[in-house]
Protein backbone atom coordinates (compact mmCIF):
# COMPACT_ATOMS: atom_id res chain seq x y z
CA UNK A 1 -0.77 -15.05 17.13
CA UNK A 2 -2.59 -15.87 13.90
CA UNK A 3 -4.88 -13.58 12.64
CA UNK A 4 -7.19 -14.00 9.42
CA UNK A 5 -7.14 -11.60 6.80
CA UNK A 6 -10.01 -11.49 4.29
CA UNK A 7 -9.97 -8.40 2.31
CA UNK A 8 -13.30 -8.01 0.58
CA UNK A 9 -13.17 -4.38 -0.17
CA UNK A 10 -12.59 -3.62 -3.34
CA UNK A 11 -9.28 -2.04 -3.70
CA UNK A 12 -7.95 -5.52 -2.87
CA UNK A 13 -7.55 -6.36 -6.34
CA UNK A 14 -4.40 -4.95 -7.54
CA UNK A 15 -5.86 -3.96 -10.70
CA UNK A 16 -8.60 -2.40 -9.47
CA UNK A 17 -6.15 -0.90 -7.07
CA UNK A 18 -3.54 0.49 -9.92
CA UNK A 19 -6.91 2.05 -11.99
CA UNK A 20 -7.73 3.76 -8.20
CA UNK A 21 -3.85 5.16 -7.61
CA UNK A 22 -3.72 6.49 -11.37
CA UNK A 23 -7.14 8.88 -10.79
CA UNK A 24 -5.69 9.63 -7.36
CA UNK A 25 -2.27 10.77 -9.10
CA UNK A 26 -4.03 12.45 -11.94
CA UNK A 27 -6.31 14.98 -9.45
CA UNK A 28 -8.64 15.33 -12.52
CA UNK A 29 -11.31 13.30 -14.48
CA UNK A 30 -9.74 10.99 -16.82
CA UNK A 31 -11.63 8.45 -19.81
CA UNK A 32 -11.82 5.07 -19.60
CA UNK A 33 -9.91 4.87 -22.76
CA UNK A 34 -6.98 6.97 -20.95
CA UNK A 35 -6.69 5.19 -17.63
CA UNK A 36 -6.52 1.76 -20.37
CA UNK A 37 -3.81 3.02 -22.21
CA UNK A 38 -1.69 4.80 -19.03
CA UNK A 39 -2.35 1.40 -17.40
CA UNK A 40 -1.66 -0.86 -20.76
CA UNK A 41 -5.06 -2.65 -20.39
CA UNK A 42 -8.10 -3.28 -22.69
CA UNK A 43 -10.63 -0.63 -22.09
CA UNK A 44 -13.33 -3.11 -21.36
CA UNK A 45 -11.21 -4.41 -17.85
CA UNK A 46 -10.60 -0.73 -17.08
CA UNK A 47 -14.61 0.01 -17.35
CA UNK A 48 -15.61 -3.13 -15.13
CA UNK A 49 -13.31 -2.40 -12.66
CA UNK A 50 -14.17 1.43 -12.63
CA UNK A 51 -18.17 0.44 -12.35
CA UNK A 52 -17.19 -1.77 -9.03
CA UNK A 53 -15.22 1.03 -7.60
CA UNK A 54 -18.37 3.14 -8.57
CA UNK A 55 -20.84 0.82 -7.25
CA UNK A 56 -18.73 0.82 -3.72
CA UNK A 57 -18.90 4.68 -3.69
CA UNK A 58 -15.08 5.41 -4.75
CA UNK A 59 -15.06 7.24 -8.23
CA UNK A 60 -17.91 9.00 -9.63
CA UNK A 61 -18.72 9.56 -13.42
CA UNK A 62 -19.90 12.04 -15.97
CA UNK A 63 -21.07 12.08 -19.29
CA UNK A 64 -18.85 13.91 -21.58
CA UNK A 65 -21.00 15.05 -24.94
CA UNK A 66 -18.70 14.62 -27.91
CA UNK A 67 -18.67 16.24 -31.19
CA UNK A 68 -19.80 12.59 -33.15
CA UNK A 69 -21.27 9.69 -31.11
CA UNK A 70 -22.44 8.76 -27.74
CA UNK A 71 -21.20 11.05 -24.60
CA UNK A 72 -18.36 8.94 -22.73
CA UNK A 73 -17.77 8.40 -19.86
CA UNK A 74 -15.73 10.70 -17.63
CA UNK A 75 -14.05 9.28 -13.64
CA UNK A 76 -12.68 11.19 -10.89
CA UNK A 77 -12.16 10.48 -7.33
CA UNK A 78 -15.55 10.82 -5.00
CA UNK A 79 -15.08 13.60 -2.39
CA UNK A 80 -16.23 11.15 -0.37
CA UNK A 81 -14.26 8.37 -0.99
CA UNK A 82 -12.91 6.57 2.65
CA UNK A 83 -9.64 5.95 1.54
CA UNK A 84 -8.80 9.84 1.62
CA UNK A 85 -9.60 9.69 5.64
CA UNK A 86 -10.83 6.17 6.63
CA UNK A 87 -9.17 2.55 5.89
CA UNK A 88 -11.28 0.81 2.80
CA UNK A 89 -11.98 -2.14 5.56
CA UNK A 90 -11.33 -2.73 9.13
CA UNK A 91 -7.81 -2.69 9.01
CA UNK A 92 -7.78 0.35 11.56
CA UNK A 93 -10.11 -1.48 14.06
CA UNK A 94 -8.07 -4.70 14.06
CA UNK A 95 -4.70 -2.66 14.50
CA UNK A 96 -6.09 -1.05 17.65
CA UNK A 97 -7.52 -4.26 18.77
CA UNK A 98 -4.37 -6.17 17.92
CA UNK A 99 -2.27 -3.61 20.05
CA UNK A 100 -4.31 -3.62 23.13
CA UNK A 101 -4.29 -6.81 23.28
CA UNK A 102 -0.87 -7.41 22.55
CA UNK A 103 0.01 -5.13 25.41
CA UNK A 104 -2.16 -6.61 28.11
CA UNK A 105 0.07 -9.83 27.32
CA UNK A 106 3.16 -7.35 28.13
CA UNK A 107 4.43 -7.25 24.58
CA UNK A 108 6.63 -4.71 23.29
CA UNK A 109 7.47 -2.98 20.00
CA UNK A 110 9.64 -5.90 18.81
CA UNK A 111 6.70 -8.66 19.57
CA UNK A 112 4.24 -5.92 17.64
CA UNK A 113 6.03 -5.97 14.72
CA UNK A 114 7.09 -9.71 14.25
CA UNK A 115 3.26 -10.09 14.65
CA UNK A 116 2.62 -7.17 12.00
CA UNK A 117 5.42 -9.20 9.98
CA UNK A 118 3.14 -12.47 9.60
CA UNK A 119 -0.09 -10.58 9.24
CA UNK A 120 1.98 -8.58 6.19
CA UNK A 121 3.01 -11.47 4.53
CA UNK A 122 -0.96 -13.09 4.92
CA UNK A 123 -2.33 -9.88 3.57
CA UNK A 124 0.07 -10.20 0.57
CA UNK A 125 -0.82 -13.90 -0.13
CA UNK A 126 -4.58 -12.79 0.40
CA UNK A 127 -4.10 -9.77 -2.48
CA UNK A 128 -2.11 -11.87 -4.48
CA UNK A 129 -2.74 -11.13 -8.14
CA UNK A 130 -1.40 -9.72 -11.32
CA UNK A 131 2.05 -12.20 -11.32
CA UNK A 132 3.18 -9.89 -14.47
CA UNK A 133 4.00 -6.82 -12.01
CA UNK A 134 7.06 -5.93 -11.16
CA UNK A 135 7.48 -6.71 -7.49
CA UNK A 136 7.91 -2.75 -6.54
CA UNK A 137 4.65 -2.32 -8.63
CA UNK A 138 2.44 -4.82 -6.39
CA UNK A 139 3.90 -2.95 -3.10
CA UNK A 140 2.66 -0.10 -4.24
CA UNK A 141 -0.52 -1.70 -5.40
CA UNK A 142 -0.50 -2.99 -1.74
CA UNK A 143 -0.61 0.23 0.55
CA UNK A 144 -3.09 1.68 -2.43
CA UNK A 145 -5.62 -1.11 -1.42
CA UNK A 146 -4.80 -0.84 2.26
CA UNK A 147 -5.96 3.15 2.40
CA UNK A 148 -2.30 4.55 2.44
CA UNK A 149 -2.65 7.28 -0.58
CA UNK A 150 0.95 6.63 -1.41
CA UNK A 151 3.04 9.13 -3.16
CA UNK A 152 6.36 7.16 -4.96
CA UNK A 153 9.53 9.12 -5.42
CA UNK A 154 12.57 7.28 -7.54
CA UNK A 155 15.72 7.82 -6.39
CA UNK A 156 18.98 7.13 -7.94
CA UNK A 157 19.09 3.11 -8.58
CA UNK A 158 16.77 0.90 -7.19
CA UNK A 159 15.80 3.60 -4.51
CA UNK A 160 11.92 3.99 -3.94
CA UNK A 161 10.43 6.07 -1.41
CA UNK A 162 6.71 6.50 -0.88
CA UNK A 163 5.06 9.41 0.93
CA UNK A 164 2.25 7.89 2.68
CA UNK A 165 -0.51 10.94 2.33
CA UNK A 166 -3.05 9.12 4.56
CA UNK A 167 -2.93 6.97 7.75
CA UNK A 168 -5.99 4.46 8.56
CA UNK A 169 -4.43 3.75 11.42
CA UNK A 170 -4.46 7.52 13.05
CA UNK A 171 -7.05 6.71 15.85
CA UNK A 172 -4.87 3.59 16.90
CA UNK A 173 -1.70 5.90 16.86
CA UNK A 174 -3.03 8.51 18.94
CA UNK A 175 -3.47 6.06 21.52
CA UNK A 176 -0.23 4.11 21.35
CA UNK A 177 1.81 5.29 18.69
CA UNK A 178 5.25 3.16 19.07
CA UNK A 179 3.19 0.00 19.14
CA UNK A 180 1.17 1.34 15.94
CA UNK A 181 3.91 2.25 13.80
CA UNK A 182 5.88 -0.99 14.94
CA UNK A 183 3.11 -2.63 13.68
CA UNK A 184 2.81 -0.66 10.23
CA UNK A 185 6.69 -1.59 10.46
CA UNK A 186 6.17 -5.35 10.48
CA UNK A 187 3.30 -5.57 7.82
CA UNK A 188 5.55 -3.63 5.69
CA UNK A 189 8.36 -6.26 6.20
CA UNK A 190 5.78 -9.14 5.57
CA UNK A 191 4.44 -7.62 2.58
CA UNK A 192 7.59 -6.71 1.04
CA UNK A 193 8.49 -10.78 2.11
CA UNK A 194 5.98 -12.41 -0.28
CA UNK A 195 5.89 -9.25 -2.98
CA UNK A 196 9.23 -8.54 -3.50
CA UNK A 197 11.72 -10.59 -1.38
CA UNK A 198 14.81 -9.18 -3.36
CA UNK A 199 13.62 -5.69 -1.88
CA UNK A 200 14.09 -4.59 1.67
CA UNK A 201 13.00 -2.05 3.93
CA UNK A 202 15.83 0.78 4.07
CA UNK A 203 13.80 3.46 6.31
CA UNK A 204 10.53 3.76 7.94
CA UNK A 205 10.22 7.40 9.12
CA UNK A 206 6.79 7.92 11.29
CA UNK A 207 5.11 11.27 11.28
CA UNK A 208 2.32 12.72 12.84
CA UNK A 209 -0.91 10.69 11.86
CA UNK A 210 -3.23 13.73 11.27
CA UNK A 211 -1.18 15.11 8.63
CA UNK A 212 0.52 11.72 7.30
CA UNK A 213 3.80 11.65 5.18
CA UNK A 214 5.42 8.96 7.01
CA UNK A 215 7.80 7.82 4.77
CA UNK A 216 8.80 4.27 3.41
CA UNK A 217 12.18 3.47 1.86
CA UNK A 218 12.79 0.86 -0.41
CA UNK A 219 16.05 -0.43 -1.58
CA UNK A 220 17.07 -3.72 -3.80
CA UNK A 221 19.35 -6.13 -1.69
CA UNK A 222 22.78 -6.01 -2.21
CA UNK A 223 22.97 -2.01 -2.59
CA UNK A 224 23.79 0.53 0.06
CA UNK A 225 21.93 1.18 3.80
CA UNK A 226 20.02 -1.21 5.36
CA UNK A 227 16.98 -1.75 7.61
């Protein structure tokens, strides 16, 4: 089953993404001129793509007075910002839809994900961007844009894990979970396919969708576990 994937929300863009996850790590109001130099990019990118995230209702700003010169500008995270409950798009909607109708054809968790597998790699095409990333970077970048929240841990090596601290998909779980999370599996796969193909998925722990922290594991190929 082929199923198009336009993402026209904003934290699409991986940059705009990475400038999103860094105020979402930070839990404080931050410069433009900080976010550019934690991020390593010219102030003037930072500000456009904090205005879009503004304009869409994700950050807001303040005016910080200074002792000489103009007030700057201050960001933070809106309290109201969908990614901290909601999916930035309709990603939730098509999961549920994808599901039910995958099960009224009599598929099972295994069809779910190799269909989650595709989408994941189309989604990853779609967001493609930013070639200078490190492949582990644009993952990241990835579940950012697709409402995730994730929190990365390093582990010895080339051992990620991320902490996923929201899940779009909880209304979709509730209803079918094993199906869900087999199709959270698959994307995962797919994304990791056309991101980072010489990383692979080492564990995929599911939690309880209303307080998230499923957890991801990532591990370079050729090193320990598997998946």
């Amino acid at each position: 089953m082929d199923v198009p994937i336009r993402p026209g929300d904003p934290l699409a863009q991986p940059t705009r993404a990475r400038v999103f996850a860094l105020l979402a790590e930070l839990r404080r109001r931050a410069s433009t001129e900080e976010l550019a130099e934690r991020l390593r990019l010219h102030p003037n990118g930072v500000r456009s793509h904090l205005e879009r995230l503004h304009d869409a209702g994700l950050v807001v700003r303040e005016r910080e007075r200074q002792a000489r010169g103009r007030p700057r500008d201050a960001w933070a995270i809106s309290p109201d910002a969908q990614p901290g409950g909601d999916p930035p798009t309709g990603y939730a909607q098509l999961a549920r839809w994808l599901v039910r109708s995958l099960t009224a054809t009599g598929a099972g968790v295994r069809d779910v994900e190799a269909t989650g597998r595709r989408i994941g790699r189309d989604l990853a095409a779609a967001a493609a961007g930013d070639d200078d990333l490190r492949g582990e970077q644009r993952m990241h970048d990835a579940l950012v844009a697709l409402g995730f929240q994730p929190a990365r841990e390093r582990g010895p090596g080339d051992h990620v894990t991320y902490r996923l601290r929201n899940c779009p998909y909880r209304e979709a779980v509730r209803e079918r979970q094993p199906l869900v999370c087999g199709l959270h599996r698959g994307l995962t796969r797919g994304m990791l396919d056309a991101l980072d193909p010489q990383t692979k998925l080492a564990g995929f722990v599911p939690k309880d969708p209303d307080t998230a922290g499923c957890l991801i594991e990532l591990r370079r190929r050729g090193g320990a576990a598997g998946g």
